[in-house]
Protein backbone atom coordinates (compact mmCIF):
# COMPACT_ATOMS: atom_id res chain seq x y z
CA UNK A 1 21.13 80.64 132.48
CA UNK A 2 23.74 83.44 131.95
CA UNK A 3 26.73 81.14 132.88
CA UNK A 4 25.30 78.16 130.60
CA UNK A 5 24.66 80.28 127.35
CA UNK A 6 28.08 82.25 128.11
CA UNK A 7 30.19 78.67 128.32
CA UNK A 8 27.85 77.16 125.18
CA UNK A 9 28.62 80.42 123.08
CA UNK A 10 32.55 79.97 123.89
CA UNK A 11 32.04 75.98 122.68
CA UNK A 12 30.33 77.25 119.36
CA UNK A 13 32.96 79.78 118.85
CA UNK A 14 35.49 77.00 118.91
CA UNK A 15 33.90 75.50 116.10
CA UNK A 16 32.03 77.96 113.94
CA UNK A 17 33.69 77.15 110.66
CA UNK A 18 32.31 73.89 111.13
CA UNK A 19 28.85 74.81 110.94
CA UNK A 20 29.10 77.76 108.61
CA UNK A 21 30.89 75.65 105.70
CA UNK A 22 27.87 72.82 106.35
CA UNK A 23 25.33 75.74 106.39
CA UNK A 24 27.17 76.92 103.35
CA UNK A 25 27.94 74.01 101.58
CA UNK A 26 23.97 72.60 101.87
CA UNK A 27 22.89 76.23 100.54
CA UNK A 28 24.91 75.59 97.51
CA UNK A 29 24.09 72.10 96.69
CA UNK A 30 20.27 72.48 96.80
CA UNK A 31 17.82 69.22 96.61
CA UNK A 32 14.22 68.67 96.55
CA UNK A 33 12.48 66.38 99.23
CA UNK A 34 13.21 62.91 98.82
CA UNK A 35 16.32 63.57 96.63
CA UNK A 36 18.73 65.72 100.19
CA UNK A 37 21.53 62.82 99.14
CA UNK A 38 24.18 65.46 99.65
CA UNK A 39 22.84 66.85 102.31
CA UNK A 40 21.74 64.01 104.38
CA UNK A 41 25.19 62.57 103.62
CA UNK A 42 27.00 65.55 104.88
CA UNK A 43 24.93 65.79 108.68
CA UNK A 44 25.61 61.80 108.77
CA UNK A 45 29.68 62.25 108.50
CA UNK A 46 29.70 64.96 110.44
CA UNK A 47 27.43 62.96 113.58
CA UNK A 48 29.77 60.32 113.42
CA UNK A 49 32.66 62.16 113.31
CA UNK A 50 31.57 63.70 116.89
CA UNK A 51 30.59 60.64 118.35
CA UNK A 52 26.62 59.60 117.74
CA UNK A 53 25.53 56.74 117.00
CA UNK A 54 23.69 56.95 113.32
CA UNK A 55 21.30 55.49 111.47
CA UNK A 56 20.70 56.21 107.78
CA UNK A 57 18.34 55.19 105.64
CA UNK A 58 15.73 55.64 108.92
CA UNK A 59 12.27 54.70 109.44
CA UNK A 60 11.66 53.84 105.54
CA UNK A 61 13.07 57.63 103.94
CA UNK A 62 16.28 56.99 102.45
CA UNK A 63 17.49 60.67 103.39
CA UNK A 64 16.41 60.53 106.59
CA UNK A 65 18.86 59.84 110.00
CA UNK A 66 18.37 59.28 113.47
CA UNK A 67 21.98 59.91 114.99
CA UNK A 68 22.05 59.30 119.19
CA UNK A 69 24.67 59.94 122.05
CA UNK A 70 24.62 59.29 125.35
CA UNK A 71 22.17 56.33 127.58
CA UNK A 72 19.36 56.31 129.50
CA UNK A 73 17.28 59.03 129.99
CA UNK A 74 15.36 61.38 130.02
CA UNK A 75 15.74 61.82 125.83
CA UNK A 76 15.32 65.15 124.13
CA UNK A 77 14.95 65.47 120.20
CA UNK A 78 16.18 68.10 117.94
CA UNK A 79 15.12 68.39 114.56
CA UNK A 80 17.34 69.04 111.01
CA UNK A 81 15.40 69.72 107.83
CA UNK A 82 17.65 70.08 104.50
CA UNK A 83 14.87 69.97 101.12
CA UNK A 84 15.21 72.97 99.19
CA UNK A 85 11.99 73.94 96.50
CA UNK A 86 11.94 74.05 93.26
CA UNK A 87 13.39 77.28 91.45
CA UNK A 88 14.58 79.17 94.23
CA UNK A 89 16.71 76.65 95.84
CA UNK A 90 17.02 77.57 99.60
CA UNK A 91 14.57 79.84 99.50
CA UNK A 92 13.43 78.23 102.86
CA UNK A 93 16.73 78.56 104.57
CA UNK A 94 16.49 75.19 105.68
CA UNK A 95 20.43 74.90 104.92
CA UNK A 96 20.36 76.57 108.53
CA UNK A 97 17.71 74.77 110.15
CA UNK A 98 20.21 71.90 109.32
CA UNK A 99 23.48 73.70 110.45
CA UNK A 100 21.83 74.71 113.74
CA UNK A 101 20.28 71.37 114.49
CA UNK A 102 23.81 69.79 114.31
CA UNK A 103 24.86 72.42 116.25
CA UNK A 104 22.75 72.31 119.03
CA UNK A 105 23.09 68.82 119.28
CA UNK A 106 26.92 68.91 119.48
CA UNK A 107 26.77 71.96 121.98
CA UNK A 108 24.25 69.92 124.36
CA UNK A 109 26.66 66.47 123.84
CA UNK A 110 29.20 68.63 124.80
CA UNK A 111 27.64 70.11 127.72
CA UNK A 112 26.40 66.77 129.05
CA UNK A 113 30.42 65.27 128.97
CA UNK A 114 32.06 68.34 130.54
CA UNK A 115 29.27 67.47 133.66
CA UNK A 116 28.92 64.38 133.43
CA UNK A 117 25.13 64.15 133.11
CA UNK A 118 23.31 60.77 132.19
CA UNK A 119 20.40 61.05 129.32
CA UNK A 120 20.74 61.24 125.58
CA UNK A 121 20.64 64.00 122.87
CA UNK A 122 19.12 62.93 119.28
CA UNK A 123 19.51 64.64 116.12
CA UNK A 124 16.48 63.74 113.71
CA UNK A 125 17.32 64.06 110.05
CA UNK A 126 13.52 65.03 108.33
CA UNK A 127 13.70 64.78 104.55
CA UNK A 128 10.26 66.12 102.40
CA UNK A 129 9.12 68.90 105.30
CA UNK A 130 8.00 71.18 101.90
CA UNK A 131 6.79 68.20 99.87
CA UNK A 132 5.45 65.00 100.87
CA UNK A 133 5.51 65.75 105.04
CA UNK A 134 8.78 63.17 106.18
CA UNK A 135 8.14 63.42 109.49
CA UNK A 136 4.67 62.22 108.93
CA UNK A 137 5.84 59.03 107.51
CA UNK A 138 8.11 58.91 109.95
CA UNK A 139 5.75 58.52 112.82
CA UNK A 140 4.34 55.76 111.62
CA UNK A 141 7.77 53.93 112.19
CA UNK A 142 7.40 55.31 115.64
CA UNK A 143 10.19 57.79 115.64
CA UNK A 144 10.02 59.35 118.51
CA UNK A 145 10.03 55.95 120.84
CA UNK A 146 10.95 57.46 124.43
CA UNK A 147 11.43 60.78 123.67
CA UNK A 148 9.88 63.34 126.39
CA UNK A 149 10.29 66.35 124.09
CA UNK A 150 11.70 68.07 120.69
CA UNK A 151 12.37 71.02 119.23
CA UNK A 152 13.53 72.85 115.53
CA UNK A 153 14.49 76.12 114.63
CA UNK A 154 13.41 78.38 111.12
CA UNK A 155 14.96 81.37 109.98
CA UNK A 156 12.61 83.71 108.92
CA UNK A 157 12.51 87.77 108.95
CA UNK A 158 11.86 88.08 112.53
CA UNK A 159 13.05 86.05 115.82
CA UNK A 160 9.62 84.97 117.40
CA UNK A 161 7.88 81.87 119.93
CA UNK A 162 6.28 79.16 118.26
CA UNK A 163 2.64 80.77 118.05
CA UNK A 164 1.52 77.39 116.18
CA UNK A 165 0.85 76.46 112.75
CA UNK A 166 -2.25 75.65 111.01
CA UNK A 167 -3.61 72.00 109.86
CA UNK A 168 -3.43 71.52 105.91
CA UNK A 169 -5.04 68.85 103.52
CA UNK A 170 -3.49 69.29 100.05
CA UNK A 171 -6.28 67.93 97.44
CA UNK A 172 -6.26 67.18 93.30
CA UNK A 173 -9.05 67.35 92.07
CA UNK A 174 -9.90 65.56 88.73
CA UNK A 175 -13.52 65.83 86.16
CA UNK A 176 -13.82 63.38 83.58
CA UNK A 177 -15.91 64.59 80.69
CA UNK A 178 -16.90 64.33 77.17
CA UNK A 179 -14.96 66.29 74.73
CA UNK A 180 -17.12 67.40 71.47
CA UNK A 181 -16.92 70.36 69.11
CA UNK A 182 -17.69 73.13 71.04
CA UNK A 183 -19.64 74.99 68.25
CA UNK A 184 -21.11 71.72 66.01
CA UNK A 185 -21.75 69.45 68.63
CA UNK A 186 -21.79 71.50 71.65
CA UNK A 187 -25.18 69.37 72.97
CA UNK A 188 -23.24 66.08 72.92
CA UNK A 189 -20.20 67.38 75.38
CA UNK A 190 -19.79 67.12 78.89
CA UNK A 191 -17.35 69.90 79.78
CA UNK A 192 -14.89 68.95 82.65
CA UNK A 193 -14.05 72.85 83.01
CA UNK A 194 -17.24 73.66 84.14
CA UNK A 195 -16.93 71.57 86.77
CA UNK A 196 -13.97 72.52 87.61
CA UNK A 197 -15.23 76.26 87.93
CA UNK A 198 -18.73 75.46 89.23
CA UNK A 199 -16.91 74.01 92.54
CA UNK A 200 -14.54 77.45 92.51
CA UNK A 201 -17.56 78.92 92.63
CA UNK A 202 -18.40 76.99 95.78
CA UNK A 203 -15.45 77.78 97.29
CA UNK A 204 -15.91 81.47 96.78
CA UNK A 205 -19.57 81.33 98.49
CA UNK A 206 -18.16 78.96 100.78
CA UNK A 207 -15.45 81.52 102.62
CA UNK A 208 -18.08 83.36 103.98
CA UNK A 209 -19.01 81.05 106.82
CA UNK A 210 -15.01 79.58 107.28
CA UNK A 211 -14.18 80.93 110.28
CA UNK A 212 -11.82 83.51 110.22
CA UNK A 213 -8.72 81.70 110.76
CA UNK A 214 -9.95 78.91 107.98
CA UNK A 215 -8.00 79.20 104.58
CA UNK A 216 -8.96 77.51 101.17
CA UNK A 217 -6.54 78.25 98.29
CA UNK A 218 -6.95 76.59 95.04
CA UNK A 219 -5.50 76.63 91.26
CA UNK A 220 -6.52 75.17 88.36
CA UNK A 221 -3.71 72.82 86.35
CA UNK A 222 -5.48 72.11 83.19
CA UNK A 223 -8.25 73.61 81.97
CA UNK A 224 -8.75 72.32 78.25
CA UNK A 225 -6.56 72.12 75.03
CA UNK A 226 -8.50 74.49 72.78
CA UNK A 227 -11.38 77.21 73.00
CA UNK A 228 -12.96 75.15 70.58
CA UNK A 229 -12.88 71.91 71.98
CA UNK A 230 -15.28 71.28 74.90
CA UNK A 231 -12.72 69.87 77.76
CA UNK A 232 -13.22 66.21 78.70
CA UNK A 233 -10.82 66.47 81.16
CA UNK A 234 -10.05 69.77 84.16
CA UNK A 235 -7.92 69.42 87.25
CA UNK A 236 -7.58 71.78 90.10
CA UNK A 237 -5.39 71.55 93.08
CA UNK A 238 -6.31 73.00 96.55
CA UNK A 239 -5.00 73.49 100.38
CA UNK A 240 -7.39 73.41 103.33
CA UNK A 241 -5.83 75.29 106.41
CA UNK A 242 -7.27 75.58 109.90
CA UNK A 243 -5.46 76.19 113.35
CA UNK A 244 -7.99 73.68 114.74
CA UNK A 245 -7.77 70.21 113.46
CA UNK A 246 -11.02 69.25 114.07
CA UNK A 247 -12.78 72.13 112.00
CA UNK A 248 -10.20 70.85 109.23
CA UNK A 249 -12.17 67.29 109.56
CA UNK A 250 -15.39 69.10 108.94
CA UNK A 251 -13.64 71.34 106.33
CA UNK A 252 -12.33 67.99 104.48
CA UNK A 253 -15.84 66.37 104.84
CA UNK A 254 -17.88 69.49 103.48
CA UNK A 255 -14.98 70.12 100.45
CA UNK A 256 -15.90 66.52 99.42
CA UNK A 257 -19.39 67.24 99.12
CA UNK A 258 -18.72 70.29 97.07
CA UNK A 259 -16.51 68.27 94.55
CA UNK A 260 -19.53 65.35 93.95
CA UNK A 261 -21.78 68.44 93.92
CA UNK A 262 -20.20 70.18 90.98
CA UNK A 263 -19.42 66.73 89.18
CA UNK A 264 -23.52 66.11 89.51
CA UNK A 265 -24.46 69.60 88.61
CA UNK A 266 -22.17 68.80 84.90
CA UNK A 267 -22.86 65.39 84.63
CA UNK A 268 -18.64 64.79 85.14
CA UNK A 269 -17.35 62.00 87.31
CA UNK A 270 -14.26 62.62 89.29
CA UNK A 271 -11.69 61.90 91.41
CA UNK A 272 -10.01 63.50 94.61
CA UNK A 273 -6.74 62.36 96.08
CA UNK A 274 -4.59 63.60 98.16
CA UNK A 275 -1.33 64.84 97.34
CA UNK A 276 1.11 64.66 99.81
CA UNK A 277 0.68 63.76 103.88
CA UNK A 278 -2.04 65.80 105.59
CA UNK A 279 -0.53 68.32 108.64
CA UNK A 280 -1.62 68.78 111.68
CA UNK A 281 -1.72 71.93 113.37
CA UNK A 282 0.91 72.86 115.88
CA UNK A 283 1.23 72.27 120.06
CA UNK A 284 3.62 75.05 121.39
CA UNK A 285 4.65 74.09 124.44
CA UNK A 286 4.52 77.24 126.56
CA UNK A 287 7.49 76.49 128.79
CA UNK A 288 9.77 75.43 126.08
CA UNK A 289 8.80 78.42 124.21
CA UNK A 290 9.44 80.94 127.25
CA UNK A 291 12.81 79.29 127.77
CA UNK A 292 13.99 80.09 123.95
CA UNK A 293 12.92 83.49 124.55
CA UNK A 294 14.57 84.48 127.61
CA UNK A 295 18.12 82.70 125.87
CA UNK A 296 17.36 84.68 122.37
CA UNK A 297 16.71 87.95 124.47
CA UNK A 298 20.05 86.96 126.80
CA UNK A 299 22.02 86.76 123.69
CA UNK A 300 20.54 90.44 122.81
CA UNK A 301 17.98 89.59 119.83
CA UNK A 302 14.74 91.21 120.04
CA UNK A 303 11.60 89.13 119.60
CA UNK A 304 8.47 90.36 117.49
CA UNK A 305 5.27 89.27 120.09
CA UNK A 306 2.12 87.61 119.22
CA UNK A 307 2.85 86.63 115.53
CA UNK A 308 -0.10 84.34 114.33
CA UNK A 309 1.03 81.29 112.82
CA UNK A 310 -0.49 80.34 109.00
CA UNK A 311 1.89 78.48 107.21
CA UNK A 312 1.82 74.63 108.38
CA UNK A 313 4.09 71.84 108.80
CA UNK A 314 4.83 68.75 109.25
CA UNK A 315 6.43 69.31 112.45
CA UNK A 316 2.80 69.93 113.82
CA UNK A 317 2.50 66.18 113.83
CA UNK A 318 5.69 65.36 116.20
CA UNK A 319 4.64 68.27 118.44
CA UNK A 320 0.75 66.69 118.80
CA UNK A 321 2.71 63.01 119.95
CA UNK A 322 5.43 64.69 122.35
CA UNK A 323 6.21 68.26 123.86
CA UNK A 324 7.69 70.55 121.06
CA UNK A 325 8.39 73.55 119.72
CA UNK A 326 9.40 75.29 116.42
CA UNK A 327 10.41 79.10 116.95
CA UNK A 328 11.89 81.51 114.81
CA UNK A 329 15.34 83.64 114.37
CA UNK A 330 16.02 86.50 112.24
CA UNK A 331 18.27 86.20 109.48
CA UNK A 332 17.08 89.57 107.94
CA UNK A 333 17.09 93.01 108.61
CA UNK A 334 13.78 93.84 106.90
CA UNK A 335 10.75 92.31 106.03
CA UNK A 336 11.10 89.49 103.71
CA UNK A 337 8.66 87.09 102.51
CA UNK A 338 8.85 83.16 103.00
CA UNK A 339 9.68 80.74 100.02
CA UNK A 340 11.26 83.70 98.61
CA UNK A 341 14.73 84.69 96.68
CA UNK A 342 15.41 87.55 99.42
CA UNK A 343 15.25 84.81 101.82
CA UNK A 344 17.35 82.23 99.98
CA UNK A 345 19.79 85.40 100.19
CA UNK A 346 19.77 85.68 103.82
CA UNK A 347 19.87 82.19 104.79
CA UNK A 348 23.43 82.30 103.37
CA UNK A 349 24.54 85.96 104.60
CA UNK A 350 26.80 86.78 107.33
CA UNK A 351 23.72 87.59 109.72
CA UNK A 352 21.68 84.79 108.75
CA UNK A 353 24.81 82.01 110.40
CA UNK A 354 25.45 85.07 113.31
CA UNK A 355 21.44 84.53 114.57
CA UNK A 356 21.33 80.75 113.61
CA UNK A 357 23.87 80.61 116.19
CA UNK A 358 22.11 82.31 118.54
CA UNK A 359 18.95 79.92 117.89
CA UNK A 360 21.19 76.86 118.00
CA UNK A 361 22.49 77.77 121.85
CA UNK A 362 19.16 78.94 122.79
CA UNK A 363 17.79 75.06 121.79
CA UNK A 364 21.08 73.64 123.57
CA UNK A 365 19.97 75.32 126.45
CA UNK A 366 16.46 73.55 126.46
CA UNK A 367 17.88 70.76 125.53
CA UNK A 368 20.63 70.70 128.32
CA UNK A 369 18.01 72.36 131.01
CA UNK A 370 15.47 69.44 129.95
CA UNK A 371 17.80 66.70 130.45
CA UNK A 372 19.03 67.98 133.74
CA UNK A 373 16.11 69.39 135.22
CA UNK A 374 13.35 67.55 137.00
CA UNK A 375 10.94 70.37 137.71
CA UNK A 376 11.70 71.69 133.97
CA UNK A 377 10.64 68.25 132.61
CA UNK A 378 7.41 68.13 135.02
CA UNK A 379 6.68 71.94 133.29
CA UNK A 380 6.72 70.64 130.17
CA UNK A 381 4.70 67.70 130.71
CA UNK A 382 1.81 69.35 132.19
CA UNK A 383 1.89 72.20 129.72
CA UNK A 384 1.46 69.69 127.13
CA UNK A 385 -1.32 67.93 128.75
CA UNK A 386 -3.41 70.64 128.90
């Protein structure tokens, strides 16, 4: 491994201004999901101008890409994200999922020509991860035809193994009521708000037999006009989260039953949709993940053990159809919080591109080591059977 991460790190040096003004010029030109037309413009020129083969719109997102090199197989997938969220920009430092994504997949293109290796290398361009879940919609086109594995990268404020992700269902919640005068007429209302806070209160009573992992988070968007006008109409919008998807199925059903509950208990009707893609929870693949953290440790970072994973995303869904993993590389020297401004900082400081490099060899590594290596393929495979 020492030889292969020593010869990748002298191929990324040779090109590091590349990658930093991409990292760079994503970070400065943030977009929402849906809307990356910069960004996914950017990754495509810069595919083609190394070789791939790309596609762009891809599998129905118009800021999606699927960009390919090489033939035959075996087929290993890496993963760019690019959306930014609203008011603090990068504030997910996905500008360097995106830079080391690119990266890696050069490095491991590279690798395969200078040895002349059969098997391809794909770079996946996933629009939406922090809104509306692209790379669910994406499997649905069947994205990952004939790939035996794929990986990602995250900056965050600690280098760590993919220790999974939980499952999410994102629900809005409407009551319909009656709106009266609130101190004439107060008999002749139906007030939405109630039941809007009678199924809150559910909730609350509710958390005590979740189990422990289980999260239920909620807000509510509109709660009435005026103190004296009895609300016809309340909103509320929640997230379900569970590291088991199943108990988020029985989660979902029992939610629902809380909802017609507190519509019946106010005399409301209602209605619950979903607002964006539902996640599923993630599959680390234990070999994968052991591989990126002897090549993160060879390059000298220092990973932070058993980190439970709570956030989700929609990369949970390509790692429960193929082998995957989504680890994470410190762009910080102190604690920062996710979705933050500290981290939309540090996913444009000098650090933050020094470690994305490091994360970008160590998935060129896998990537490389999966291609080339039977017994590292049959690893995999079995781990993710399990």
């Amino acid at each position: 491994m020492k030889n292969r991460l020593r010869k990748f790190r002298e191929m990324a040096a040779a090109q590091e201004g590349t990658f930093r003004q991409l990292s760079s010029d994503i970070w400065s030109r943030p977009e929402l999901g849906l809307q990356e037309h910069y960004a996914c413009q950017r990754q495509v020129a810069l595919l083609r101008e190394f070789g791939f083969e790309v596609v762009s719109p891809f599998a129905g997102l118009e800021t999606a890409f699927r960009a390919q090199w090489g033939s035959g197989e075996p087929i290993f997938a890496i993963v760019s994200e690019y959306d930014a969220l609203p008011e603090i920009d990068h504030g997910c430092g996905h500008n360097l999922i995106a830079a080391a994504a690119l990266l890696a997949g050069r490095l491991t293109q590279q690798m395969l020509q200078e040895n002349s290796k059969p098997g391809q290398v794909l770079v996946l361009g996933t629009p939406g991860e922090e809104s509306i879940g692209g790379k669910v919609l994406m499997l649905k086109h069947n994205c990952l035809a004939g790939v035996g594995a794929v990986m990602m990268v995250h900056p965050s404020s600690s280098s760590y193994r993919d220790f999974g992700s939980t499952a999410i269902n994102r629900v809005n919640v409407e009551f319909f009521g009656k709106s009266v005068h609130a101190a004439s007429t107060p008999e002749q209302g139906i007030n939405a708000l109630d039941a809007v806070i009678m199924l809150f209160n559910g909730v609350s009573y509710w958390r005590q037999q979740l189990p422990e992992s289980a999260r239920i988070h909620g807000i509510i968007e509109n709660g009435g006009v005026r103190p004296n006008i009895i609300p016809d109409y309340a909103s509320c919008y929640f997230f379900l989260r569970s590291p088991e998807n199943e108990t988020l199925e029985q989660m979902n059903l029992r939610f629902a039953d809380m909802i017609e509950g507190a519509a019946k208990m106010t005399g409301c009707t209602y209605k619950s949709t979903p607002r964006a893609q539902p996640y599923k929870a993630r599959k680390p693949n234990h070999p994968m993940n052991e591989h990126y953290a002897a090549a993160m440790q060879a390059q000298g970072l220092q990973l932070v053990e058993n980190k439970a994973g709570r956030g989700s995303s929609d990369f949970g869904d390509f790692s429960q159809v193929c082998p995957g993993i989504h680890p994470y590389f410190s762009i910080s020297d102190v604690d920062i919080p996710g979705h933050s401004k500290q981290l939309r900082d540090a996913a444009n400081s000098d650090l933050g591109f020094k470690n994305m490099i490091a994360a970008a060899i160590s998935m060129a590594d896998i990537a490389y080591t999966y291609i080339v290596n039977p017994q590292f393929r049959q690893e995999i495979q079995a781990d993710f059977a399990q």
